[in-house]
N, C-alpha and C. Protein backbone atom coordinates (compact mmCIF):
# COMPACT_ATOMS: atom_id res chain seq x y z
N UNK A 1 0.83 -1.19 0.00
CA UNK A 1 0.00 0.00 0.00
C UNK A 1 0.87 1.25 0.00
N UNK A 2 1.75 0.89 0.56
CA UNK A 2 3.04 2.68 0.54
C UNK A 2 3.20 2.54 -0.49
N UNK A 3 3.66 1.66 -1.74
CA UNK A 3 3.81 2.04 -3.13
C UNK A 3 2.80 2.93 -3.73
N UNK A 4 1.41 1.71 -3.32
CA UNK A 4 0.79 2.74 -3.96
C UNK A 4 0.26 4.29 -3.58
N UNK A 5 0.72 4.49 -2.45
CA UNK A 5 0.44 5.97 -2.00
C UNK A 5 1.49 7.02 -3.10
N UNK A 6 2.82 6.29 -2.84
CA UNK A 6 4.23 6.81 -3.48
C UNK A 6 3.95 7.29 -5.15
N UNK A 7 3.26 5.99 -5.53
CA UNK A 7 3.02 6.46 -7.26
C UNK A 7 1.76 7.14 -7.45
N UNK A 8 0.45 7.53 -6.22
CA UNK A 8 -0.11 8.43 -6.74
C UNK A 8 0.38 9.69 -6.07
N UNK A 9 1.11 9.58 -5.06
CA UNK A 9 1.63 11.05 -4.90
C UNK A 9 1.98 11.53 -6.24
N UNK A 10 3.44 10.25 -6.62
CA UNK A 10 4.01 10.93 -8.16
C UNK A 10 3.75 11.18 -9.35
N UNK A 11 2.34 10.78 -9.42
CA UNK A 11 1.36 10.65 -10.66
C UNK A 11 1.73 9.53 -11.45
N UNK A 12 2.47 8.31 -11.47
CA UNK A 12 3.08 7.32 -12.02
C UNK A 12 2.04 6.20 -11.89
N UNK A 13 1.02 6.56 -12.55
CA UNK A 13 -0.39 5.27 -12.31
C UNK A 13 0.00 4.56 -13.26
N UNK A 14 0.29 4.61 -14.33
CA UNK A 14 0.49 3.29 -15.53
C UNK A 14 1.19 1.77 -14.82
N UNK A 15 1.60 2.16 -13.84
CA UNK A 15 1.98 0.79 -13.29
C UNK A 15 1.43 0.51 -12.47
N UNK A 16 0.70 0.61 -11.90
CA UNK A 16 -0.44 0.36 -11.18
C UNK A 16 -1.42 -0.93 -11.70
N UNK A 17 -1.52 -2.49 -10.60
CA UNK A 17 -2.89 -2.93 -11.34
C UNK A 17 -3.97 -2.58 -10.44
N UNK A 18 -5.16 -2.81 -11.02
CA UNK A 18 -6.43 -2.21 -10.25
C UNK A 18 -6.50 -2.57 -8.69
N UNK A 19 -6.01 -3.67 -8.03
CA UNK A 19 -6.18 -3.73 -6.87
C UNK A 19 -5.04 -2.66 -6.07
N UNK A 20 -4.55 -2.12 -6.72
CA UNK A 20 -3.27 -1.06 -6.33
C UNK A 20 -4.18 -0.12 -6.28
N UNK A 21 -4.74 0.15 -7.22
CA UNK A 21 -5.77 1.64 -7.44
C UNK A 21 -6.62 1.52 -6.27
N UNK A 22 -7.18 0.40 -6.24
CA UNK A 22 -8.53 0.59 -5.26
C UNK A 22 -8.18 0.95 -3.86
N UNK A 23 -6.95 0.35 -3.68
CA UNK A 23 -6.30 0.58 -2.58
C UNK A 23 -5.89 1.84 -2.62
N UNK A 24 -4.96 2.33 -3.43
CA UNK A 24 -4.89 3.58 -3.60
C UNK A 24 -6.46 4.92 -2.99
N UNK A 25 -7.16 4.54 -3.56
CA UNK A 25 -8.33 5.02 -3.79
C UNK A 25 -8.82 4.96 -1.92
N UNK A 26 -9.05 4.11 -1.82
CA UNK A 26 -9.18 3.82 -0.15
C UNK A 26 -8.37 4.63 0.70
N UNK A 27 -7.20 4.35 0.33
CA UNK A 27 -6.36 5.42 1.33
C UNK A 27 -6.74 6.87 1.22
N UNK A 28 -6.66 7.19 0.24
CA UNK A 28 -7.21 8.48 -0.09
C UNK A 28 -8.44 9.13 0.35
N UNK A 29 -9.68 8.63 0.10
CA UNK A 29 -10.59 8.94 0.74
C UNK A 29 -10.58 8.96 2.35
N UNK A 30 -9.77 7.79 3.10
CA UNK A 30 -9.41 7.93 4.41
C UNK A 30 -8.83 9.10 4.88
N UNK A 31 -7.72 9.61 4.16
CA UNK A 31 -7.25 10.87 3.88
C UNK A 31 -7.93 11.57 4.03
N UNK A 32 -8.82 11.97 3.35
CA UNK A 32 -9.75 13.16 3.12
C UNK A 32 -10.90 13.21 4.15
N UNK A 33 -10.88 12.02 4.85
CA UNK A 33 -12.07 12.00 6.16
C UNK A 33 -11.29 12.88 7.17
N UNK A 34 -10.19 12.27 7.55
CA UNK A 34 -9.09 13.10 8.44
C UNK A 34 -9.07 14.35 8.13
N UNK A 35 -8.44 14.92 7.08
CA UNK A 35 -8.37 16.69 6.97
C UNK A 35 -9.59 16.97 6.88
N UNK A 36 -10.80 16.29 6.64
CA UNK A 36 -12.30 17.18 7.38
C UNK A 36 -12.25 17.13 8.36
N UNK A 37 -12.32 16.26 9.53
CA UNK A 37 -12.51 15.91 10.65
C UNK A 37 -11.11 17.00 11.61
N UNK A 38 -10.29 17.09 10.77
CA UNK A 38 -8.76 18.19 11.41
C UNK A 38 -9.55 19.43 11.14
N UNK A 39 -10.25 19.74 10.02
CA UNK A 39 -10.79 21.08 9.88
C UNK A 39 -11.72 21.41 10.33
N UNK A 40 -12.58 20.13 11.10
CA UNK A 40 -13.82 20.56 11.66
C UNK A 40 -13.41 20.82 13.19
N UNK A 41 -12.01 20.23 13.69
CA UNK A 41 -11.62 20.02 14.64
C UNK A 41 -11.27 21.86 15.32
N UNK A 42 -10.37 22.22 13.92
CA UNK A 42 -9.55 23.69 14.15
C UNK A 42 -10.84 24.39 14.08
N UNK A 43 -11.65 25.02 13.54
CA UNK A 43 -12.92 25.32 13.25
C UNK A 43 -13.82 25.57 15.02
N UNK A 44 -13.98 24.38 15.01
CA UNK A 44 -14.41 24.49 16.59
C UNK A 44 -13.53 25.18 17.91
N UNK A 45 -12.74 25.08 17.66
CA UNK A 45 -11.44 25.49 18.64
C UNK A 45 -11.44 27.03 18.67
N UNK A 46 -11.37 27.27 17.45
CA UNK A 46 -10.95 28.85 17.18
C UNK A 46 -12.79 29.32 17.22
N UNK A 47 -13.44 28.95 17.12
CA UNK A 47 -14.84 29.43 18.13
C UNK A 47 -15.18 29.71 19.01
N UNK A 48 -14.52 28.67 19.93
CA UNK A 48 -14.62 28.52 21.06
C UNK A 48 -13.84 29.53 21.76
N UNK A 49 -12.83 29.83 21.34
CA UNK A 49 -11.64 30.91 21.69
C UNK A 49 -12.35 31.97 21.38
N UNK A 50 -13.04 32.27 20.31
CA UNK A 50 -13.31 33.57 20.10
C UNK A 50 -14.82 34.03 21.13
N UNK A 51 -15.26 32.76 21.76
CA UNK A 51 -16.71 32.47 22.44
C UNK A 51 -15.97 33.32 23.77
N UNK A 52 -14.57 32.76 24.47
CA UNK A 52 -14.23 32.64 25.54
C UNK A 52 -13.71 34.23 25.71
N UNK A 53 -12.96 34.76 24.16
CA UNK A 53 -12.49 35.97 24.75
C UNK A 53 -13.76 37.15 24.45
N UNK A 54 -14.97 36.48 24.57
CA UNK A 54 -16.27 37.64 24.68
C UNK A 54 -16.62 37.29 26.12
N UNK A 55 -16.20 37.23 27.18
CA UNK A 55 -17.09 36.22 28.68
C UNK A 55 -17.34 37.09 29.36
N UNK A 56 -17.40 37.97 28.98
CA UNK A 56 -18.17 39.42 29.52
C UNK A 56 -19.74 39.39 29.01
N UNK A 57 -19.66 39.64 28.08
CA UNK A 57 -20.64 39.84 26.92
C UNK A 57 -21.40 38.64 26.69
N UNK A 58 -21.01 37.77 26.41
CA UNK A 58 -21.04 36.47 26.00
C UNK A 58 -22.24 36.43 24.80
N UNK A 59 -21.51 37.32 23.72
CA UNK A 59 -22.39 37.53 22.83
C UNK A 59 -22.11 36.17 21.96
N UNK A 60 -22.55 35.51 21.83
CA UNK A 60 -22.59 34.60 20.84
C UNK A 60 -22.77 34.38 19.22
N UNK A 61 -23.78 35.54 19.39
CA UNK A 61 -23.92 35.74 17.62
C UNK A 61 -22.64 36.54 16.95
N UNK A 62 -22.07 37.76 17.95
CA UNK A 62 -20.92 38.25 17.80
C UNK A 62 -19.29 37.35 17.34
N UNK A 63 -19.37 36.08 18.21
CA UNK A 63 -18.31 35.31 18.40
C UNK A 63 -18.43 34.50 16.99
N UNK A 64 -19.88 34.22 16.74
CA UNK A 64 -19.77 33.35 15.46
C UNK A 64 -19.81 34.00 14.28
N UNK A 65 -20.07 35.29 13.92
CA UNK A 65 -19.86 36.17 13.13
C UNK A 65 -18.12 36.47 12.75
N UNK A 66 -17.61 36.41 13.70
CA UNK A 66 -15.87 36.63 13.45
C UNK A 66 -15.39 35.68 12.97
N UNK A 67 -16.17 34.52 14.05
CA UNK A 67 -15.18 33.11 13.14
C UNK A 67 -15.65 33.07 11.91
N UNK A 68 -16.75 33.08 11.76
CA UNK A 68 -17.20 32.89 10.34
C UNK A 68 -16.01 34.04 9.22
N UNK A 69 -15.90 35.54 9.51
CA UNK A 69 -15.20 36.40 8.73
C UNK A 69 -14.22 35.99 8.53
N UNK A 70 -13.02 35.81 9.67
CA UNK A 70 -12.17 34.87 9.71
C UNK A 70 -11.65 33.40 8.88
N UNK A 71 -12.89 33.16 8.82
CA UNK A 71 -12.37 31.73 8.25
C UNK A 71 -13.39 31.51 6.44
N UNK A 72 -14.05 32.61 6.27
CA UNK A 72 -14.13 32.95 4.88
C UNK A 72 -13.27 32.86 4.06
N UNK A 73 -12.49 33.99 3.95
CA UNK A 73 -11.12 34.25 2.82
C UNK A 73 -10.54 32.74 2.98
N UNK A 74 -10.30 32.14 4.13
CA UNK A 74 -9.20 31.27 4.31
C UNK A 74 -9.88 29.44 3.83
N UNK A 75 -11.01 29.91 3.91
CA UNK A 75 -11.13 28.44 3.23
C UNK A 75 -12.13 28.22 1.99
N UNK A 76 -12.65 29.67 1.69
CA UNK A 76 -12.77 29.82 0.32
C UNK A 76 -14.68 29.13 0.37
N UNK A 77 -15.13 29.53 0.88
CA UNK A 77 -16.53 28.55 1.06
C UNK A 77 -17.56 29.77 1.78
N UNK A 78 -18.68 29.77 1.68
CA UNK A 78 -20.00 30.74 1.83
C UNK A 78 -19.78 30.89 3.35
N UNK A 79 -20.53 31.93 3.93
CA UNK A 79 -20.81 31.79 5.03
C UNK A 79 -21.66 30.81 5.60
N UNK A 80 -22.95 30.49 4.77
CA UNK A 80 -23.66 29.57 5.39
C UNK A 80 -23.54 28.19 5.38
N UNK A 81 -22.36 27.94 4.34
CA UNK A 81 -21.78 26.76 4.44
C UNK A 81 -20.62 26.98 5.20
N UNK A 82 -19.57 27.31 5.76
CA UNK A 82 -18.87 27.45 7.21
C UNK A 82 -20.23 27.53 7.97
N UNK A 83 -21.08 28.31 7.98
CA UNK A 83 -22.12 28.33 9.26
C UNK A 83 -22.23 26.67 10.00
N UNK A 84 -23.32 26.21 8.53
CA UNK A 84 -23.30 24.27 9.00
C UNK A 84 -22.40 23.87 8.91
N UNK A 85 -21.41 24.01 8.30
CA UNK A 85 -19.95 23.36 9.02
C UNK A 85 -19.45 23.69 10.61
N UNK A 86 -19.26 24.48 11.10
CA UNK A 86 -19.14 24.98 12.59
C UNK A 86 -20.17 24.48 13.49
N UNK A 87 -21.52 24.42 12.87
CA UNK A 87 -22.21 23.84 13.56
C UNK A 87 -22.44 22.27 13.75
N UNK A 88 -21.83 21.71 12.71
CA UNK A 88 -22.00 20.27 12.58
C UNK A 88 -20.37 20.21 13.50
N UNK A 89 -19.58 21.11 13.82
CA UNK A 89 -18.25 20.95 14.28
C UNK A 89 -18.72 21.11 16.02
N UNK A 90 -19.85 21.73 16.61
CA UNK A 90 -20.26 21.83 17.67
C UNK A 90 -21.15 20.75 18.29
N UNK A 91 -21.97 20.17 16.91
CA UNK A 91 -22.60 19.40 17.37
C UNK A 91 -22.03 18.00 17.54
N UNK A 92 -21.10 17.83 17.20
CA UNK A 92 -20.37 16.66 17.02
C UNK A 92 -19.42 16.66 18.35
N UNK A 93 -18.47 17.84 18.79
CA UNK A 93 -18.15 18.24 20.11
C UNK A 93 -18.77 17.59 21.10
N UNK A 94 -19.96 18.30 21.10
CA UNK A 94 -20.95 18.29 22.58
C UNK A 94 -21.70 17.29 22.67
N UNK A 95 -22.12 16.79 21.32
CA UNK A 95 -23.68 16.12 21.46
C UNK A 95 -23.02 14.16 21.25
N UNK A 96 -22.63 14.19 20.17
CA UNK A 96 -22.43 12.89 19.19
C UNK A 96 -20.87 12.60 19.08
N UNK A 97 -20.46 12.38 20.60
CA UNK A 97 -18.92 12.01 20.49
C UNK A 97 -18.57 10.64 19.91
N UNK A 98 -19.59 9.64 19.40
CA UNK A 98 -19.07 8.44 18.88
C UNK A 98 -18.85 8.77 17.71
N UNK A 99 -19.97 9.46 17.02
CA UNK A 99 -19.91 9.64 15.82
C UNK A 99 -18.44 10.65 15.46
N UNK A 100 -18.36 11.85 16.00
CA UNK A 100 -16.79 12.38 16.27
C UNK A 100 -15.89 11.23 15.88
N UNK A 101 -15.80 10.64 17.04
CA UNK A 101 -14.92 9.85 16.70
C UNK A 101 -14.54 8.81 15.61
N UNK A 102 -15.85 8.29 15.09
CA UNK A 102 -15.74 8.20 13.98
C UNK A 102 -14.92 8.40 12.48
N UNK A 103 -15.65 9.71 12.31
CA UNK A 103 -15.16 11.22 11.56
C UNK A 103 -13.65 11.08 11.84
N UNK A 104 -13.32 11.29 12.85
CA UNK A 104 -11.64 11.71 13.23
C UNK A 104 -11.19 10.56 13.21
N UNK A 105 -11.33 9.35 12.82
CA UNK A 105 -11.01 8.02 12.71
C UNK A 105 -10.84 7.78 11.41
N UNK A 106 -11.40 8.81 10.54
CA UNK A 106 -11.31 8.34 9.02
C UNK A 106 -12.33 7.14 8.51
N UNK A 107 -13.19 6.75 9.37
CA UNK A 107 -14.04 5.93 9.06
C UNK A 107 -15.53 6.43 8.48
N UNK A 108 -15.46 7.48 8.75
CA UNK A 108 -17.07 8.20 8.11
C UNK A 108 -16.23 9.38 6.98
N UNK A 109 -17.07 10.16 6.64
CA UNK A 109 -16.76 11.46 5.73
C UNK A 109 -17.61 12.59 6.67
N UNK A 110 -17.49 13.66 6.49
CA UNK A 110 -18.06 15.09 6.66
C UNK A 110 -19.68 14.89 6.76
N UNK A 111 -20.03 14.56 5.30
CA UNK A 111 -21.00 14.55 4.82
C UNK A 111 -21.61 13.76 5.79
N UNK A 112 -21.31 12.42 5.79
CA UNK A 112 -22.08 11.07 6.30
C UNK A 112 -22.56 11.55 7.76
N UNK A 113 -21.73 12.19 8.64
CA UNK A 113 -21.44 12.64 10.31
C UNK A 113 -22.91 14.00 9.97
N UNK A 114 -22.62 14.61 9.01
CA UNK A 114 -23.97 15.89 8.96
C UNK A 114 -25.35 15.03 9.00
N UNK A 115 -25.34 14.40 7.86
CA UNK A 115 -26.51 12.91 7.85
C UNK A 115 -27.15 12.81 9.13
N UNK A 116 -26.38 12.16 10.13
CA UNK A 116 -26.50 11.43 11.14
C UNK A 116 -27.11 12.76 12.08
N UNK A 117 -26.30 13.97 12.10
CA UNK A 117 -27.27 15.04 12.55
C UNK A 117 -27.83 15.81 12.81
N UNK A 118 -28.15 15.68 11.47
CA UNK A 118 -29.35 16.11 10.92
C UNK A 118 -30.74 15.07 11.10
N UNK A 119 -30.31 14.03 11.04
CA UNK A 119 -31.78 13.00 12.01
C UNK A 119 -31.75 12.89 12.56
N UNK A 120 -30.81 12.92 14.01
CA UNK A 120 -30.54 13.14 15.50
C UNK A 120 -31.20 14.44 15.86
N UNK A 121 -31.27 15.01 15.11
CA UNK A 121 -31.50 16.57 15.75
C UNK A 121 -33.00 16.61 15.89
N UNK A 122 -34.17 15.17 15.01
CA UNK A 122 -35.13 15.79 14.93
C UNK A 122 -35.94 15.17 16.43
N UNK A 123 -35.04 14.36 17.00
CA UNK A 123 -35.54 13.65 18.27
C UNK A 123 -35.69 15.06 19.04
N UNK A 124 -37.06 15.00 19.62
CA UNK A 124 -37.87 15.86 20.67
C UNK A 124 -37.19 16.04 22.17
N UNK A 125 -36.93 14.81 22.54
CA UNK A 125 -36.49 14.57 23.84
C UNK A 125 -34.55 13.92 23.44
N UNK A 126 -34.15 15.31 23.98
CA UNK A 126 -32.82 15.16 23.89
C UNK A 126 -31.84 14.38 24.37
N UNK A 127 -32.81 13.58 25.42
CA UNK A 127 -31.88 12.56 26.63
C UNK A 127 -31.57 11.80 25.52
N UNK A 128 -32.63 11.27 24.92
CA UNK A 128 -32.32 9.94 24.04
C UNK A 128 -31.46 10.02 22.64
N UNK A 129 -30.80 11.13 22.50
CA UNK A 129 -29.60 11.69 21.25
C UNK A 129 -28.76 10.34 21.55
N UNK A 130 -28.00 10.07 22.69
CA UNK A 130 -26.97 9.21 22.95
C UNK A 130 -27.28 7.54 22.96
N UNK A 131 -28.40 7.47 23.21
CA UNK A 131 -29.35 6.12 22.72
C UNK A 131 -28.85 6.03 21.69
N UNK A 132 -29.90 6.86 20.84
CA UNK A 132 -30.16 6.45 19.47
C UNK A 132 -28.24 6.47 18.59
N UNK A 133 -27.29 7.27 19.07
CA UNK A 133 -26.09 7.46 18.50
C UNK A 133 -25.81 6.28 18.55
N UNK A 134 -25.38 5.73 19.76
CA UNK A 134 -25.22 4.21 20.14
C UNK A 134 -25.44 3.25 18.79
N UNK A 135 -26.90 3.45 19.29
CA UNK A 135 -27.49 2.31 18.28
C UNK A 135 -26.82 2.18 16.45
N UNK A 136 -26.96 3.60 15.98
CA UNK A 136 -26.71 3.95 14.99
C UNK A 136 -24.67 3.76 14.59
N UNK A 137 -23.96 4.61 15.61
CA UNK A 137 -22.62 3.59 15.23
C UNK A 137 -22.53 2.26 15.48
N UNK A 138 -23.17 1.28 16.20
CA UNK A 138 -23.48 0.00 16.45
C UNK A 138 -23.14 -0.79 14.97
N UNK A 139 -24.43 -0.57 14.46
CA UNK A 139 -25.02 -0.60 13.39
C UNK A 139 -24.19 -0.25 12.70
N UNK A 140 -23.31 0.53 12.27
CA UNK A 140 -22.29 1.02 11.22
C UNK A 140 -21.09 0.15 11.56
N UNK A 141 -20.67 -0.49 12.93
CA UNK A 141 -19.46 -0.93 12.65
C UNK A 141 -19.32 -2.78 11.77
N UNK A 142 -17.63 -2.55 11.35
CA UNK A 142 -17.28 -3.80 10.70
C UNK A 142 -16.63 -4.90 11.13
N UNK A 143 -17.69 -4.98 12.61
CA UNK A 143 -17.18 -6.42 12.88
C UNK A 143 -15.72 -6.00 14.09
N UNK A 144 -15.11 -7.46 14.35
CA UNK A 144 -13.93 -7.24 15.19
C UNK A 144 -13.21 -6.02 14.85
N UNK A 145 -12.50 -5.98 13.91
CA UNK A 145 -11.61 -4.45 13.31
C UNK A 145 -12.72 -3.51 12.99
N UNK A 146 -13.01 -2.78 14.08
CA UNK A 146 -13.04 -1.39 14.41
C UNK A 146 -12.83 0.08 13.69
N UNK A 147 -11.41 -0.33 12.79
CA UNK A 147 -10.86 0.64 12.14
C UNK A 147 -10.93 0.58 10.67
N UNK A 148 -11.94 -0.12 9.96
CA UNK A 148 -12.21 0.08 8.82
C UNK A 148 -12.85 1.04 8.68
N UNK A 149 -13.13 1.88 7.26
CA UNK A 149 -13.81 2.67 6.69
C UNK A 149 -15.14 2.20 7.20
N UNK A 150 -16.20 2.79 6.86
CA UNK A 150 -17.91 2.27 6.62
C UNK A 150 -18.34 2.15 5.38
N UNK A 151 -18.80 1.57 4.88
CA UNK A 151 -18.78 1.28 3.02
C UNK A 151 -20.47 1.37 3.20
N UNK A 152 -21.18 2.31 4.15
CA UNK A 152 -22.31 2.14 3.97
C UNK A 152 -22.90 3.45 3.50
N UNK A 153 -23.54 3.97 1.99
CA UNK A 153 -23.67 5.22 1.71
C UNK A 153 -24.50 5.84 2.69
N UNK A 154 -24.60 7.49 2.23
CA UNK A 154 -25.00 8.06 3.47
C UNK A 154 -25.99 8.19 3.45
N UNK A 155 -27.00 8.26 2.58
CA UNK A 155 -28.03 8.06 2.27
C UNK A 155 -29.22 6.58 3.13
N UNK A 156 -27.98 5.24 3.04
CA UNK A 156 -28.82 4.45 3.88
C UNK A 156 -28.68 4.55 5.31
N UNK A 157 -27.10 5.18 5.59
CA UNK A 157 -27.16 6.04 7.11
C UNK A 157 -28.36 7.11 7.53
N UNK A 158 -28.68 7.68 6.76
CA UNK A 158 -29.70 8.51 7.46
C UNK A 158 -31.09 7.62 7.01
N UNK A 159 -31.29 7.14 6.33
CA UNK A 159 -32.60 6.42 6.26
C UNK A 159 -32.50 4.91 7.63
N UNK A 160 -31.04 4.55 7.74
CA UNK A 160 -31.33 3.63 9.05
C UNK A 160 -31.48 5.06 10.48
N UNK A 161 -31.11 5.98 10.45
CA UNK A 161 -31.05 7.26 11.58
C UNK A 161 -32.52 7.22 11.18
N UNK A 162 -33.49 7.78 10.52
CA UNK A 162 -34.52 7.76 10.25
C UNK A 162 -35.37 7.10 10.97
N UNK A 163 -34.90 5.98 10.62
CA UNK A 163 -36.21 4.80 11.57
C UNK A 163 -36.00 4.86 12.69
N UNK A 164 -34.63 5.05 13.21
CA UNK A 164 -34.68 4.76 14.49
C UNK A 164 -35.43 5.86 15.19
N UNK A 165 -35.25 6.88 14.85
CA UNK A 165 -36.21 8.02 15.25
C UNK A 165 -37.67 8.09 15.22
N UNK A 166 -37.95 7.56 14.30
CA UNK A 166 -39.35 6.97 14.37
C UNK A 166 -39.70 6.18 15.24
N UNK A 167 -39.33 5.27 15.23
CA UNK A 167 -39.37 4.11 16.19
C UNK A 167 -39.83 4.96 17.78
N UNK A 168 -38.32 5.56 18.12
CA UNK A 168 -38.13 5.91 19.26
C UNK A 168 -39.38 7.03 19.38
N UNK A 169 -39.46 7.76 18.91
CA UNK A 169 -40.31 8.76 19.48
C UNK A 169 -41.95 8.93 17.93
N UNK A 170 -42.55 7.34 17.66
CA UNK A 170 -43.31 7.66 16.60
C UNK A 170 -44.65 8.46 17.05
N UNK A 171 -45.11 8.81 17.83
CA UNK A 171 -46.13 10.29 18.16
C UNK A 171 -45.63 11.37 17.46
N UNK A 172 -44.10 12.06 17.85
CA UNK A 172 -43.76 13.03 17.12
C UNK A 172 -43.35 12.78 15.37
N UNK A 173 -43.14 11.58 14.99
CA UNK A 173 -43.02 10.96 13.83
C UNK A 173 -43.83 11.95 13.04
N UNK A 174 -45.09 11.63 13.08
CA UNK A 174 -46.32 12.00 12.81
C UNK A 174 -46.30 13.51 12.31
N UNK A 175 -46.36 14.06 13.18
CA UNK A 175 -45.63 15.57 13.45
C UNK A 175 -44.89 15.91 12.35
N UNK A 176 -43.10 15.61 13.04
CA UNK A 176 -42.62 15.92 11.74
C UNK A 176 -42.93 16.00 10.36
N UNK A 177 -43.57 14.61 9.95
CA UNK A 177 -43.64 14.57 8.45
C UNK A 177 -44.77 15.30 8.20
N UNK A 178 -45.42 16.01 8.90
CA UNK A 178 -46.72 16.88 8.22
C UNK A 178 -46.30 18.05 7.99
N UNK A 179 -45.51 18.36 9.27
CA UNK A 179 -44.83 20.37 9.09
C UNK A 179 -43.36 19.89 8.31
N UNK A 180 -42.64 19.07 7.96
CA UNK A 180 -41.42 18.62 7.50
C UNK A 180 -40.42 20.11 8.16
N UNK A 181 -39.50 19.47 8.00
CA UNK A 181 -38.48 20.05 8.90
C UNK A 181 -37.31 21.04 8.22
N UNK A 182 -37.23 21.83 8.53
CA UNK A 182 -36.66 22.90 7.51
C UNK A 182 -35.58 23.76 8.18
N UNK A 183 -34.49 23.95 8.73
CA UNK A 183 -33.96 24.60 9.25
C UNK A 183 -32.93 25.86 8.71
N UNK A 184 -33.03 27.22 9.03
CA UNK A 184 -31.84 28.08 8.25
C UNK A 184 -30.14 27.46 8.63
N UNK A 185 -29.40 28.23 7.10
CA UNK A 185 -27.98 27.67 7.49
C UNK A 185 -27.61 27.74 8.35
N UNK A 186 -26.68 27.27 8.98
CA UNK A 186 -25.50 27.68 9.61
C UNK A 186 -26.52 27.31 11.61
N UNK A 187 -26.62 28.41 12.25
CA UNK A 187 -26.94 27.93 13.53
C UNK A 187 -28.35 26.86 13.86
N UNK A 188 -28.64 26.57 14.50
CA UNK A 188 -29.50 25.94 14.89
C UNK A 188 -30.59 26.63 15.90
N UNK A 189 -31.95 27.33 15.37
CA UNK A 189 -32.25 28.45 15.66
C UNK A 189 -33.63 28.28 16.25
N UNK A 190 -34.13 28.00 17.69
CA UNK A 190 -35.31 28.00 18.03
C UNK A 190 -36.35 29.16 18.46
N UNK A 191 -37.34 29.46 18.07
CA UNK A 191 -38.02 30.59 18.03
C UNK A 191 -38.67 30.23 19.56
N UNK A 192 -39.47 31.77 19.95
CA UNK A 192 -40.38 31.20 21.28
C UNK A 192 -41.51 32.12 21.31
């Protein structure tokens, strides 16, 4: 497998046979779970810093407004996409540390970890977030080795997150799917 990292660093694929590639290919995407999961990591940090040096104020919309300015130019992406990124970087922090870990394991992607909650989020009663997480990395892992990828698209991740939410709380089921669920970018915003 270091070869084949070596010849796609060097662009030297012609010698490559396909089980080199796929492998290749594997590593890579593992790759790319990590520097999300590093960027969702720095992201949160430098929030949090900017949260901590307002603790007077403790303006919050203020603190996420900077990071957001801040980290515009530098990573080249909308505000309201940094918004749900920071926020999927908080919610993953506080709420869904398996799934974190996951992510920072190189075993999920960005995407797949938003999936997960984004149907976590629609559970009513918040005790049961860590239930249902449980259940749901349960369900995602491969057996004795731990440290494989998940080869399960994200699509059937949130449709298995789906049910379980149903399941767990089907009164509000009901609910949801009549008003369907719609949230603005970036924070997570309850009216009163």
């Amino acid at each position: 497998m270091i070869e084949a990292r070596g010849a796609v660093a060097g662009h030297d694929l012609a010698g490559l046979d396909g089980a080199s590639l796929i492998d290749a290919l594997g590593a890579a995407r593992r790759q790319a779970c990590l520097y999300e999961a590093r960027q969702l990591a720095l992201m949160n940090e430098l929030y949090r810093r900017r949260l901590a040096e307002d603790r007077d104020d403790r303006e919050v919309v203020k603190a996420r407004s900077q990071t957001l300015t801040e980290l515009q130019p530098l990573l080249g992406q909308s505000r309201c996409r940094l918004g749900s990124r920071l926020r999927l970087a908080e919610t993953l922090h506080t709420r869904l540390p398996r799934t974190w870990g996951l992510l920072a394991a190189g075993r999920i992607d960005e995407y797949t970890a938003s999936v997960i909650v984004s149907e976590l989020d629609r559970l009513v009663d918040e005790s049961l977030i860590p239930v249902m997480e449980a259940k749901l990395v349960d369900r995602l892992g491969t057996g004795a080795d731990q440290t494989e990828p998940v080869r399960v698209p994200p699509a059937q991740v949130g449709r298995w997150a789906r049910v379980l939410v149903a399941e767990t709380e089907p009164d509000q089921h009901e609910e949801r799917f009549r008003k369907g669920v719609r949230r603005p970018c970036g924070a997570r915003v309850r009216h009163r």
